[in-house]
PDB file of N, CA and C in Angstrom:
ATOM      1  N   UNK A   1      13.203   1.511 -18.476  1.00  0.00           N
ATOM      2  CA  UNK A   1      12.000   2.007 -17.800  1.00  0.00           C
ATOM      3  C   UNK A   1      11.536   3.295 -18.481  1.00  0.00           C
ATOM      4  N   UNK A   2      10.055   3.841 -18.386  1.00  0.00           N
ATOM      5  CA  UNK A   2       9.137   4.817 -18.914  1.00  0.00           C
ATOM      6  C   UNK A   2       9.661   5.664 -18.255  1.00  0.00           C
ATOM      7  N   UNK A   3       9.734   6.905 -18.747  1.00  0.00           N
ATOM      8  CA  UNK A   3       9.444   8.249 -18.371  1.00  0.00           C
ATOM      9  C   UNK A   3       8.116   8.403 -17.244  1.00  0.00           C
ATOM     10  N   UNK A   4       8.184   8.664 -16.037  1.00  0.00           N
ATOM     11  CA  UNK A   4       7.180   8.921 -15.322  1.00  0.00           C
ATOM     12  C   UNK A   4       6.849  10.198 -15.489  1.00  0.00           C
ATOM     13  N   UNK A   5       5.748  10.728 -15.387  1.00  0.00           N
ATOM     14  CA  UNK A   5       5.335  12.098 -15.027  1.00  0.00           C
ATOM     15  C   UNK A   5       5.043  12.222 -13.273  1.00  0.00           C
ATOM     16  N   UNK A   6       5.430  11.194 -12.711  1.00  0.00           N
ATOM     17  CA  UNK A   6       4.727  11.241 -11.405  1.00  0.00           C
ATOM     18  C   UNK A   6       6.459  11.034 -10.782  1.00  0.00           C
ATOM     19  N   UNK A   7       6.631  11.260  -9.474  1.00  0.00           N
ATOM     20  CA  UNK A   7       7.324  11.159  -8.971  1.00  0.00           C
ATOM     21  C   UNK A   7       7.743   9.672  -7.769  1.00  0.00           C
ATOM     22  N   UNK A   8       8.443   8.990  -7.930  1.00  0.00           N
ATOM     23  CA  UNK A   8       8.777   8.130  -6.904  1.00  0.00           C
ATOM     24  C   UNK A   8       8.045   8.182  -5.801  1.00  0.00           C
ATOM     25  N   UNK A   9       8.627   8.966  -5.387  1.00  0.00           N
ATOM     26  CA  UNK A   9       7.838   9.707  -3.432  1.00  0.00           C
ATOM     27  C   UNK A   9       6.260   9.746  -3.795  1.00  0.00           C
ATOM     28  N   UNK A  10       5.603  10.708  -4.914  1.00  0.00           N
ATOM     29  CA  UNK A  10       4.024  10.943  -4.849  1.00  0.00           C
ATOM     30  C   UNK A  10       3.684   9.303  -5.334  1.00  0.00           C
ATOM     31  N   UNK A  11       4.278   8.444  -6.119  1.00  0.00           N
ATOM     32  CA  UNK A  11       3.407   7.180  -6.351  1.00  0.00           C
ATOM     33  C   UNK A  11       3.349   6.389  -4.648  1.00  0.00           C
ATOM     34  N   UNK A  12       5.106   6.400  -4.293  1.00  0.00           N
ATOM     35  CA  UNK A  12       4.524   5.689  -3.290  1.00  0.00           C
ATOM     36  C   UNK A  12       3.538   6.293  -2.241  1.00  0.00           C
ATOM     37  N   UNK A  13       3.475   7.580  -2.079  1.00  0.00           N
ATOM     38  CA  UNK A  13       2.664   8.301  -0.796  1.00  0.00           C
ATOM     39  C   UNK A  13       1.260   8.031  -1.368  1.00  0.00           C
ATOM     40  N   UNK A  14       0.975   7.813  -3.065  1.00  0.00           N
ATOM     41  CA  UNK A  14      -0.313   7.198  -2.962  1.00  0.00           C
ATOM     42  C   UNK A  14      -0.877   5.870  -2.673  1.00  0.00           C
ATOM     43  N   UNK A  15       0.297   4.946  -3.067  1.00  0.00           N
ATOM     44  CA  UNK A  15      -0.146   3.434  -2.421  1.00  0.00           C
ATOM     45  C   UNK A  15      -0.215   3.531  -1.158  1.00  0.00           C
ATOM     46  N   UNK A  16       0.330   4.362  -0.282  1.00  0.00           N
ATOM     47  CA  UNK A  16       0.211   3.947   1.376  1.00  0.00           C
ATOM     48  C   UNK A  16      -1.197   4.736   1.258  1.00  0.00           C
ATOM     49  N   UNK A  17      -1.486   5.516   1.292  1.00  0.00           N
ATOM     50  CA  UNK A  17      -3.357   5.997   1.226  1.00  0.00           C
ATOM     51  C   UNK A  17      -4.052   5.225   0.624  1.00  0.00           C
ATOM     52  N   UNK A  18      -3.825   4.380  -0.268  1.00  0.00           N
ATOM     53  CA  UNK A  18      -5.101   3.227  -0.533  1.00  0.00           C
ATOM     54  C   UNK A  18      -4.818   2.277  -0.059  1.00  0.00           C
ATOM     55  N   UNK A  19      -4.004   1.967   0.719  1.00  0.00           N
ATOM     56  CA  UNK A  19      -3.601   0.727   1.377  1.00  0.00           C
ATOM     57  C   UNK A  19      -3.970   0.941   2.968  1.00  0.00           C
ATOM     58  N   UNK A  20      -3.929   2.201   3.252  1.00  0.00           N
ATOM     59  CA  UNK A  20      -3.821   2.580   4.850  1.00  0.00           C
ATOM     60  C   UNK A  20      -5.768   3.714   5.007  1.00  0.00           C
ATOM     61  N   UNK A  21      -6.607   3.666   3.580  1.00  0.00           N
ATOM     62  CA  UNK A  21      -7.687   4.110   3.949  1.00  0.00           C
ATOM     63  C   UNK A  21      -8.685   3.240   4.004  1.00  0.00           C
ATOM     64  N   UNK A  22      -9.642   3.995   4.453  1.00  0.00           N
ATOM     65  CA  UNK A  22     -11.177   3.160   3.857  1.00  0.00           C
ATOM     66  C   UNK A  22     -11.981   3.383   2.925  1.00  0.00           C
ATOM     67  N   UNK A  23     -10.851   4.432   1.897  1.00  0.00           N
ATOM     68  CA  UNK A  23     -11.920   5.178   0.976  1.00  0.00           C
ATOM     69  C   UNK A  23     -11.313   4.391  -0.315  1.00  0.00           C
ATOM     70  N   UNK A  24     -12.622   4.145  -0.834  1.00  0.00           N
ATOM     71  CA  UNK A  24     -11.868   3.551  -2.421  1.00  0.00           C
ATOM     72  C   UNK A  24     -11.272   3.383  -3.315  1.00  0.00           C
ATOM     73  N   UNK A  25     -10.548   2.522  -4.101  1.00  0.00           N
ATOM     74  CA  UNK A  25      -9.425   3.030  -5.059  1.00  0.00           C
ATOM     75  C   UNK A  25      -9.746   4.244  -6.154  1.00  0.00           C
ATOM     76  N   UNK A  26     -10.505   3.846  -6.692  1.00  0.00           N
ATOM     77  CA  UNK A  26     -11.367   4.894  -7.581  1.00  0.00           C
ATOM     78  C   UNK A  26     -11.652   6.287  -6.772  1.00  0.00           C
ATOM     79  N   UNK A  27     -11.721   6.645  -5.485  1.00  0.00           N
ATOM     80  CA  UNK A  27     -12.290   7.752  -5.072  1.00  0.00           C
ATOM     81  C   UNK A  27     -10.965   8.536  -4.914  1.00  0.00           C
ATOM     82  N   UNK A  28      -9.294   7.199  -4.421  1.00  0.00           N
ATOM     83  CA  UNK A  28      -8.598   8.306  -4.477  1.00  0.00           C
ATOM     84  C   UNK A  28      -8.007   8.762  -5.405  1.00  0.00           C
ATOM     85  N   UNK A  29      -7.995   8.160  -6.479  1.00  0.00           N
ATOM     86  CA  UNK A  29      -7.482   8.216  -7.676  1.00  0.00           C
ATOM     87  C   UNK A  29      -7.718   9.539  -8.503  1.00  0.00           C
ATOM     88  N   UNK A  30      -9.289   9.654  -8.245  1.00  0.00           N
ATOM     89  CA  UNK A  30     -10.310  10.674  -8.390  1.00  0.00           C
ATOM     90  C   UNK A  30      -9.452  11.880  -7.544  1.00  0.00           C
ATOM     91  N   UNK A  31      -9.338  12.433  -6.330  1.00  0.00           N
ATOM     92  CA  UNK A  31      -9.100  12.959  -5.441  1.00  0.00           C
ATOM     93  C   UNK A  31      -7.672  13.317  -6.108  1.00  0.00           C
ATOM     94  N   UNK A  32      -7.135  12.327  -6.418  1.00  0.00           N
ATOM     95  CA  UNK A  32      -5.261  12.416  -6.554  1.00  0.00           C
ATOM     96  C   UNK A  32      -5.335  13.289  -8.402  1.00  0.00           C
ATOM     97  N   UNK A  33      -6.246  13.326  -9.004  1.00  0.00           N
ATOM     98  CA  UNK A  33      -6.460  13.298 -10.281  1.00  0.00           C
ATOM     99  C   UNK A  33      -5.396  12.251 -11.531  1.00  0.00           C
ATOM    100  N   UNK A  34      -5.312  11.361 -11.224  1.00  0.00           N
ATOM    101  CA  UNK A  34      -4.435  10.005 -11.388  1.00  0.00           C
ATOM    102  C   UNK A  34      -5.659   8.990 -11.976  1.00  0.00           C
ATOM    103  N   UNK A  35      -4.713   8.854 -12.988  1.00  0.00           N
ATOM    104  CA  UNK A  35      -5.724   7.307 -13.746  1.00  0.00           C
ATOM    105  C   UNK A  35      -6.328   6.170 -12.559  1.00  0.00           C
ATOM    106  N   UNK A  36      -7.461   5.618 -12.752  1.00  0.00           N
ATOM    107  CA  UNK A  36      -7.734   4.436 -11.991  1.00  0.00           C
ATOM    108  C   UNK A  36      -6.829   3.507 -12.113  1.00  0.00           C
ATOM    109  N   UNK A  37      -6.885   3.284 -13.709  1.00  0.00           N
ATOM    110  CA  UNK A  37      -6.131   2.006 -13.542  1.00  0.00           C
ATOM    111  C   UNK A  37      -4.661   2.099 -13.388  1.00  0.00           C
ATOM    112  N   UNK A  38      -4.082   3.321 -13.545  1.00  0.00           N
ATOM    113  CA  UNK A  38      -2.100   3.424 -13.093  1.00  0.00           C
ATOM    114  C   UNK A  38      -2.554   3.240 -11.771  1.00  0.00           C
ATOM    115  N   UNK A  39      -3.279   4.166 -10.632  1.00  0.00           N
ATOM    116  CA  UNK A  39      -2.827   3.626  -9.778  1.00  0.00           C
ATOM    117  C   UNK A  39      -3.233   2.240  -9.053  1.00  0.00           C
ATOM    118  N   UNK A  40      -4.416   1.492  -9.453  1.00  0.00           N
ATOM    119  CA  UNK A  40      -4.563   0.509  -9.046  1.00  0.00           C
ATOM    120  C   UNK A  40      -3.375  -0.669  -9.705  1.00  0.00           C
ATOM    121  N   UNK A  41      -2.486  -0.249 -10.539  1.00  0.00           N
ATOM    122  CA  UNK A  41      -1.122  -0.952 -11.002  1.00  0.00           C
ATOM    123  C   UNK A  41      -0.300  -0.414  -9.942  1.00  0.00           C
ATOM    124  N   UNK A  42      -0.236   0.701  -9.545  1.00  0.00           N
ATOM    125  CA  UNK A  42       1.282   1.049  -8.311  1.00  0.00           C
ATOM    126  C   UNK A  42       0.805   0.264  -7.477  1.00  0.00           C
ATOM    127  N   UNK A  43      -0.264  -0.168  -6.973  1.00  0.00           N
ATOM    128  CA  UNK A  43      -0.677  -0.394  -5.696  1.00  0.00           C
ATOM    129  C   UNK A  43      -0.326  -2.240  -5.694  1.00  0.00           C
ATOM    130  N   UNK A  44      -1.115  -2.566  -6.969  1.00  0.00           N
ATOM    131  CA  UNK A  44      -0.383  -4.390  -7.206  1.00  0.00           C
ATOM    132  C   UNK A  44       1.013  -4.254  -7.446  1.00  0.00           C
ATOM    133  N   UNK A  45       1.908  -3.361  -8.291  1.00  0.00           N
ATOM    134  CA  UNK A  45       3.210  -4.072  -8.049  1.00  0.00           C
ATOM    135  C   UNK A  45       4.168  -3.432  -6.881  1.00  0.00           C
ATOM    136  N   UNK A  46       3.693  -2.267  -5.821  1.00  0.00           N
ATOM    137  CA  UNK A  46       3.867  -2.558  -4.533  1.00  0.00           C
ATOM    138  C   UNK A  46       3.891  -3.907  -3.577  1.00  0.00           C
ATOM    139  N   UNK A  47       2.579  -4.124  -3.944  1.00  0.00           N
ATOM    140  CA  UNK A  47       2.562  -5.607  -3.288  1.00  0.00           C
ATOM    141  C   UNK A  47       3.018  -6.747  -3.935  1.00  0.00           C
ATOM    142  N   UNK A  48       3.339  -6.668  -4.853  1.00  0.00           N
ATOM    143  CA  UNK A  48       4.326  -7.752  -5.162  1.00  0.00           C
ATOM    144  C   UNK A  48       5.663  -7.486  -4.649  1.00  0.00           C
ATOM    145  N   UNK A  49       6.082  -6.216  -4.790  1.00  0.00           N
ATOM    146  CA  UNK A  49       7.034  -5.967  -4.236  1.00  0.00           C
ATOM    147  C   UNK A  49       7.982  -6.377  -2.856  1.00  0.00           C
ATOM    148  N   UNK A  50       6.313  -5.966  -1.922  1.00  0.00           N
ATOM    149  CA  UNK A  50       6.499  -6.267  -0.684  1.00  0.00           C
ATOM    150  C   UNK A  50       5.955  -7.433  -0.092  1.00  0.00           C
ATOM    151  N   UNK A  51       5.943  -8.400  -1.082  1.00  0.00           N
ATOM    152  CA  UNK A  51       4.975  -9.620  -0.876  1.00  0.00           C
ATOM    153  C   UNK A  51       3.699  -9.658   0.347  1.00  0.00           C
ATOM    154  N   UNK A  52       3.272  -8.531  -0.246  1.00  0.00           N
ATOM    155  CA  UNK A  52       1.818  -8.807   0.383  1.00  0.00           C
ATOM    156  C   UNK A  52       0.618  -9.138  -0.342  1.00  0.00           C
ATOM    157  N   UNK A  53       0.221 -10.363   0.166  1.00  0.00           N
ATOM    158  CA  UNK A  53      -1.060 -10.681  -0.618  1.00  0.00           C
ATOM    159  C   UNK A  53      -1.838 -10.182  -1.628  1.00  0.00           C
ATOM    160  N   UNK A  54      -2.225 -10.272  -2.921  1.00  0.00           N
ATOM    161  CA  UNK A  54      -3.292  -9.885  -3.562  1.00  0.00           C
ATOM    162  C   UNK A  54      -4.795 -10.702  -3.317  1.00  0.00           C
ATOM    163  N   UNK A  55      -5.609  -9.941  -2.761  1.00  0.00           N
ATOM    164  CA  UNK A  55      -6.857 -10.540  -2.405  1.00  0.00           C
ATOM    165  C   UNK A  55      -7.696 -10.017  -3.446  1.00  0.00           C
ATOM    166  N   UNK A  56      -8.252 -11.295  -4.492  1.00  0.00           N
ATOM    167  CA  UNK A  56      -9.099 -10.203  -5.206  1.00  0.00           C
ATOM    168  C   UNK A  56     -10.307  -9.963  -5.437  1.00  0.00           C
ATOM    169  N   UNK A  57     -10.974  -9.230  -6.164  1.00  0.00           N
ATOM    170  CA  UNK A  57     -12.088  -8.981  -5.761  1.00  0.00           C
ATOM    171  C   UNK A  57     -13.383  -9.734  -5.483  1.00  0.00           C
ATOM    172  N   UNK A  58     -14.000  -9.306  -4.625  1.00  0.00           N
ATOM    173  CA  UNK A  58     -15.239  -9.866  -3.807  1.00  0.00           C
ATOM    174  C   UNK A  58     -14.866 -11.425  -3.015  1.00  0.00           C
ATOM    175  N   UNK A  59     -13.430 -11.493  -2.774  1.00  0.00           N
ATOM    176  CA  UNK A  59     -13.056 -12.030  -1.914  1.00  0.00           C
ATOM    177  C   UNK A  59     -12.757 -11.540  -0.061  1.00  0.00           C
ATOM    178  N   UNK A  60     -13.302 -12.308   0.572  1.00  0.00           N
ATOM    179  CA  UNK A  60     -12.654 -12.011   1.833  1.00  0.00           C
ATOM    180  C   UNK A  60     -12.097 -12.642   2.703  1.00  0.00           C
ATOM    181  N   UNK A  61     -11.209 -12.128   3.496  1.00  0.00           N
ATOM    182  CA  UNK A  61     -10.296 -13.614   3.956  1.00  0.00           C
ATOM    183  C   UNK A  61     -11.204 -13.775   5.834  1.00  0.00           C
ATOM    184  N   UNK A  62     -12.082 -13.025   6.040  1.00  0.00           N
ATOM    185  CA  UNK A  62     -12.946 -13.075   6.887  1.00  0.00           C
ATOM    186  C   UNK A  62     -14.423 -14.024   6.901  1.00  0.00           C
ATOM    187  N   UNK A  63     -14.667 -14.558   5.636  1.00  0.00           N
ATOM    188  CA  UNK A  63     -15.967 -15.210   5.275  1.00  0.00           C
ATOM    189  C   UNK A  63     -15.962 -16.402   6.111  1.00  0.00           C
ATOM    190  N   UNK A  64     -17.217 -16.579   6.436  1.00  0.00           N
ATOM    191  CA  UNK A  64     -17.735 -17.654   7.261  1.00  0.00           C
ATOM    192  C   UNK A  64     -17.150 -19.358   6.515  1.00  0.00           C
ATOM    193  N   UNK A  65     -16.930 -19.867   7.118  1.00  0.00           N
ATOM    194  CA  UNK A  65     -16.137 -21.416   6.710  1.00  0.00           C
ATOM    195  C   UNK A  65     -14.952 -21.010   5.881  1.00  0.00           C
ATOM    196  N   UNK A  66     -14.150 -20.586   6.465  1.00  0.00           N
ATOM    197  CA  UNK A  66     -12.399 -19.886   5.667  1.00  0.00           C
ATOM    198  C   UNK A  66     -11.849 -20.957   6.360  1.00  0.00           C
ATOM    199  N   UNK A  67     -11.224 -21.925   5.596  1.00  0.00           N
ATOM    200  CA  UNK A  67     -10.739 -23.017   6.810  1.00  0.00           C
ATOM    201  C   UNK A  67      -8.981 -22.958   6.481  1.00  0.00           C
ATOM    202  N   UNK A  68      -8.985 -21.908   7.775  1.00  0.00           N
ATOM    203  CA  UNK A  68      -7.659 -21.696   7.402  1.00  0.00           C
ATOM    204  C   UNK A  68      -6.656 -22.318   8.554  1.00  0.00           C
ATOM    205  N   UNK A  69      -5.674 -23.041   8.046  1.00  0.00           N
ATOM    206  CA  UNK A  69      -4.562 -23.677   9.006  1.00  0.00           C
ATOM    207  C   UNK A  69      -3.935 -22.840   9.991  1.00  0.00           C
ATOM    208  N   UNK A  70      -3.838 -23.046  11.231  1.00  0.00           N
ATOM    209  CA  UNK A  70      -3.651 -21.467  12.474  1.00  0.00           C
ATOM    210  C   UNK A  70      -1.702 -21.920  12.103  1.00  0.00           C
ATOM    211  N   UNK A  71      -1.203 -20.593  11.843  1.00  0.00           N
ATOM    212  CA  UNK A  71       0.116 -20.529  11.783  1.00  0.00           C
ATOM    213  C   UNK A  71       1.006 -20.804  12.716  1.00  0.00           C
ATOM    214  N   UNK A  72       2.236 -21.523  12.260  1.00  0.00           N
ATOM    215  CA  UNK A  72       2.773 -22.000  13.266  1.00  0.00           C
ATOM    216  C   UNK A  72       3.422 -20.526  13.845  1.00  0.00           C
ATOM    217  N   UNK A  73       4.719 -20.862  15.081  1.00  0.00           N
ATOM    218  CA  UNK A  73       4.956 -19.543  15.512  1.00  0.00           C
ATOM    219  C   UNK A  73       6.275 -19.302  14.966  1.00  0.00           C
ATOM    220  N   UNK A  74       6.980 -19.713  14.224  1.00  0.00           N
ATOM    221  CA  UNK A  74       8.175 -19.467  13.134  1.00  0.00           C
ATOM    222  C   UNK A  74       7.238 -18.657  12.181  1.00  0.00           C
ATOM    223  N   UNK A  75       6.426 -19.185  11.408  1.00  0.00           N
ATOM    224  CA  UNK A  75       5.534 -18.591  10.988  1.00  0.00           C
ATOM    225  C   UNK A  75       4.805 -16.994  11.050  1.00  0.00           C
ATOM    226  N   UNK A  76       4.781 -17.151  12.046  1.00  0.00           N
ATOM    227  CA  UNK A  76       3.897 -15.897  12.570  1.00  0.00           C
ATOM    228  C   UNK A  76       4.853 -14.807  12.854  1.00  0.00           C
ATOM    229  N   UNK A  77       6.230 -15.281  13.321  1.00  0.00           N
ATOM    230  CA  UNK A  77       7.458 -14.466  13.533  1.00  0.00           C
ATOM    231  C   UNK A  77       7.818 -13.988  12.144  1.00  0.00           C
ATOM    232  N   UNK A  78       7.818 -14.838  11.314  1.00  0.00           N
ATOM    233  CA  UNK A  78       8.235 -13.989   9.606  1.00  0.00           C
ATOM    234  C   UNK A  78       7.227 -13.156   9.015  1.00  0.00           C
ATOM    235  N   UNK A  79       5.917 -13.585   9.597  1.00  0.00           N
ATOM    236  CA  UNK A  79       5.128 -12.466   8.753  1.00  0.00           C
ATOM    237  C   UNK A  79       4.628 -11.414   9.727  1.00  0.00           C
ATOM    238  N   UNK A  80       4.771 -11.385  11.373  1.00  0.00           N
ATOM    239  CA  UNK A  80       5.283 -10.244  11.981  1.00  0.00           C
ATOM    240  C   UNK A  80       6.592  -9.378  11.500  1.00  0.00           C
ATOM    241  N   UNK A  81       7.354  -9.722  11.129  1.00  0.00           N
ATOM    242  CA  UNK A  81       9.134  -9.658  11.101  1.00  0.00           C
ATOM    243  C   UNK A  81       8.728  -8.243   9.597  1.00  0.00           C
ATOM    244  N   UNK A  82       8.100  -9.122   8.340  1.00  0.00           N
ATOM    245  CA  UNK A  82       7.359  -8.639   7.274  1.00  0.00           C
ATOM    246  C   UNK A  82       6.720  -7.285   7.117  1.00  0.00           C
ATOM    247  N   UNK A  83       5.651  -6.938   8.787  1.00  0.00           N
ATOM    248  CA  UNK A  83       4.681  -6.468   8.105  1.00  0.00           C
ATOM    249  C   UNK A  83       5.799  -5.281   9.136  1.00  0.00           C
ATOM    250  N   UNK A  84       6.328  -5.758  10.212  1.00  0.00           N
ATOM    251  CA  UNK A  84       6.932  -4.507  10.669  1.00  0.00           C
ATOM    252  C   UNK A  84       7.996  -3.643   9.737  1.00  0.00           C
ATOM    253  N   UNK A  85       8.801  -4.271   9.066  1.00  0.00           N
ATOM    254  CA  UNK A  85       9.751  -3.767   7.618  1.00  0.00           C
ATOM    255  C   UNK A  85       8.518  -3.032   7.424  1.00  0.00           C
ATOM    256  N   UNK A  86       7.447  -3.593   6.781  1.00  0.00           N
ATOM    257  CA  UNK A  86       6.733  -2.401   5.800  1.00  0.00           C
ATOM    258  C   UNK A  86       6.142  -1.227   6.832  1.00  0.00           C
ATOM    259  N   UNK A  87       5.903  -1.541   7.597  1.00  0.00           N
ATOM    260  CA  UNK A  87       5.211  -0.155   8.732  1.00  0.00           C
ATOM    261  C   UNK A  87       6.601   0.670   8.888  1.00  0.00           C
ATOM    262  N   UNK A  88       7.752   0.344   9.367  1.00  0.00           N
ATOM    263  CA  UNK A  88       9.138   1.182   9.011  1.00  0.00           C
ATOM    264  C   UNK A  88       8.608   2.043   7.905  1.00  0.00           C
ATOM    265  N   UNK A  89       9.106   1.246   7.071  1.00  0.00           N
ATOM    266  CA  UNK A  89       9.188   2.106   5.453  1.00  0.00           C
ATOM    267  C   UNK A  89       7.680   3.139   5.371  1.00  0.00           C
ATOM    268  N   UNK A  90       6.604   2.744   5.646  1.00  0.00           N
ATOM    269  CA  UNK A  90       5.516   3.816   5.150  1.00  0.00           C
ATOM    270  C   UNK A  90       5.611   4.866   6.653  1.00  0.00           C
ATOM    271  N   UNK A  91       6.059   4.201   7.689  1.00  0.00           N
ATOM    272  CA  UNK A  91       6.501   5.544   8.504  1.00  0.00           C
ATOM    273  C   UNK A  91       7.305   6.549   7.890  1.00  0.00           C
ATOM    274  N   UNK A  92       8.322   6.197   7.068  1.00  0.00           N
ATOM    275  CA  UNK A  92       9.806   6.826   6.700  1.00  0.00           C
ATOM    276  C   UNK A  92       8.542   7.859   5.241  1.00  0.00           C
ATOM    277  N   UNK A  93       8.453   7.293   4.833  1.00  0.00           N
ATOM    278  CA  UNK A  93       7.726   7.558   3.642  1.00  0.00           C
ATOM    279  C   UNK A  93       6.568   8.927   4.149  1.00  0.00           C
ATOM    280  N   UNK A  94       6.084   8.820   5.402  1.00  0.00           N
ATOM    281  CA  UNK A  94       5.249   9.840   5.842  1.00  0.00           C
ATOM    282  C   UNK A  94       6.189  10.924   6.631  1.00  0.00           C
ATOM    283  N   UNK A  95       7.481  10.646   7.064  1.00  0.00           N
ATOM    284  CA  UNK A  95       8.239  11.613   7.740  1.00  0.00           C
ATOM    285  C   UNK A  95       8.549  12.834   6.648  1.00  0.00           C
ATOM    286  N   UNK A  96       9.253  11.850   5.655  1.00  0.00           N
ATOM    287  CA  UNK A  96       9.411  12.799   4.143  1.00  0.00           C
ATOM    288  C   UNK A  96       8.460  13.282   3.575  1.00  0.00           C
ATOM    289  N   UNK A  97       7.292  12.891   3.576  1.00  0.00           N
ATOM    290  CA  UNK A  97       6.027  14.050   3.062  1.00  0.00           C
ATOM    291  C   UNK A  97       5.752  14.711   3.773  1.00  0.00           C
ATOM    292  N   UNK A  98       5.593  14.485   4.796  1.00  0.00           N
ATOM    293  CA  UNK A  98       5.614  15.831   6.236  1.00  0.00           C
ATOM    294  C   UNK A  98       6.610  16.938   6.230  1.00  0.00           C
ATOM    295  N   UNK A  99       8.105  16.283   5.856  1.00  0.00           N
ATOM    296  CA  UNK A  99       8.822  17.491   5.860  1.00  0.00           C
ATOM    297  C   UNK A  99       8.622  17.948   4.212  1.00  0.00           C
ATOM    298  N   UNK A 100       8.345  17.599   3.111  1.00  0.00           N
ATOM    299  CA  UNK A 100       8.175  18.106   2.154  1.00  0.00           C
ATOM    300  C   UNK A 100       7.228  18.994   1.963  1.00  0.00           C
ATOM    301  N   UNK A 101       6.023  18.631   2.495  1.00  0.00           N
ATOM    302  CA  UNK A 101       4.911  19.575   2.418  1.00  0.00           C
ATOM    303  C   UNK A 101       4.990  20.784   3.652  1.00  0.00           C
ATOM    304  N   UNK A 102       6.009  20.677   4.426  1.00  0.00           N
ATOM    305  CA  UNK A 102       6.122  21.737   5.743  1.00  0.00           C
ATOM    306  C   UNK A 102       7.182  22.966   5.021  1.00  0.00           C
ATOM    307  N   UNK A 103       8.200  22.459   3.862  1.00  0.00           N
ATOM    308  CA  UNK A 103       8.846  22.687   3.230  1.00  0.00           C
ATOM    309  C   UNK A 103       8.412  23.952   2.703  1.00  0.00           C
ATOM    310  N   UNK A 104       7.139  23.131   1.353  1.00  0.00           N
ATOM    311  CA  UNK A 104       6.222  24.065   0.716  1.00  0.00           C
ATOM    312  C   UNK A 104       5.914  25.156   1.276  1.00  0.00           C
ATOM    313  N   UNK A 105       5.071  25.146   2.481  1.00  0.00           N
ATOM    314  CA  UNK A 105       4.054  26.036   3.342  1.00  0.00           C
ATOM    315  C   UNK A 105       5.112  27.075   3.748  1.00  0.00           C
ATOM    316  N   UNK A 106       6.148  27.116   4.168  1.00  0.00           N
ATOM    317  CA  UNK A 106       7.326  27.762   4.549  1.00  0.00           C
ATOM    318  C   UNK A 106       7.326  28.683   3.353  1.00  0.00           C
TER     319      UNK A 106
END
């Protein structure tokens, strides 16, 4: 593996902000002063990681005639089971930037 200049903790604390905003990849990237395209790469192999969907662009899984099969409830239990693991982890992930940055200010 590469030499990062970025840290473990700051890549992931930026995928949970483009994953958990409404503001654009490009705007936070901008904001973070971070390449577009590195972080729009942390953010896909996060989700591969965490097998969550790649939807891509100018797709929506909301569009009128989406004829999608209603999940069974085994089903719905694994990808409940799924998304709660990942809400854990980006909780855990915000406890440690909270105390890191409370750290700083101190």
């Amino acid at each position: 593996m590469r030499n990062s200049k970025y840290t473990r903790e700051f890549r992931d604390s930026s995928v949970q902000l483009v994953i958990n905003s409404n503001e654009s990849t490009a705007k936070i990237a901008k904001d973070l002063d971070v390449n577009e395209k590195t972080l729009y790469n942390w953010v896909r192999e996060y989700k591969k990681e965490h097998n969550i969907p790649i939807i891509p662009r100018g797709y929506s899984t909301t569009k009128p005639g989406n004829n999608s099969i209603r999940e069974t409830a085994e089903e719905e239990a694994k990808r409940l089971r799924a998304e709660n693991k990942l809400l854990k982890q980006e909780r855990d992930i915000l406890k440690k930037a909270a105390a890191y940055f409370a750290k700083e200010v101190l």
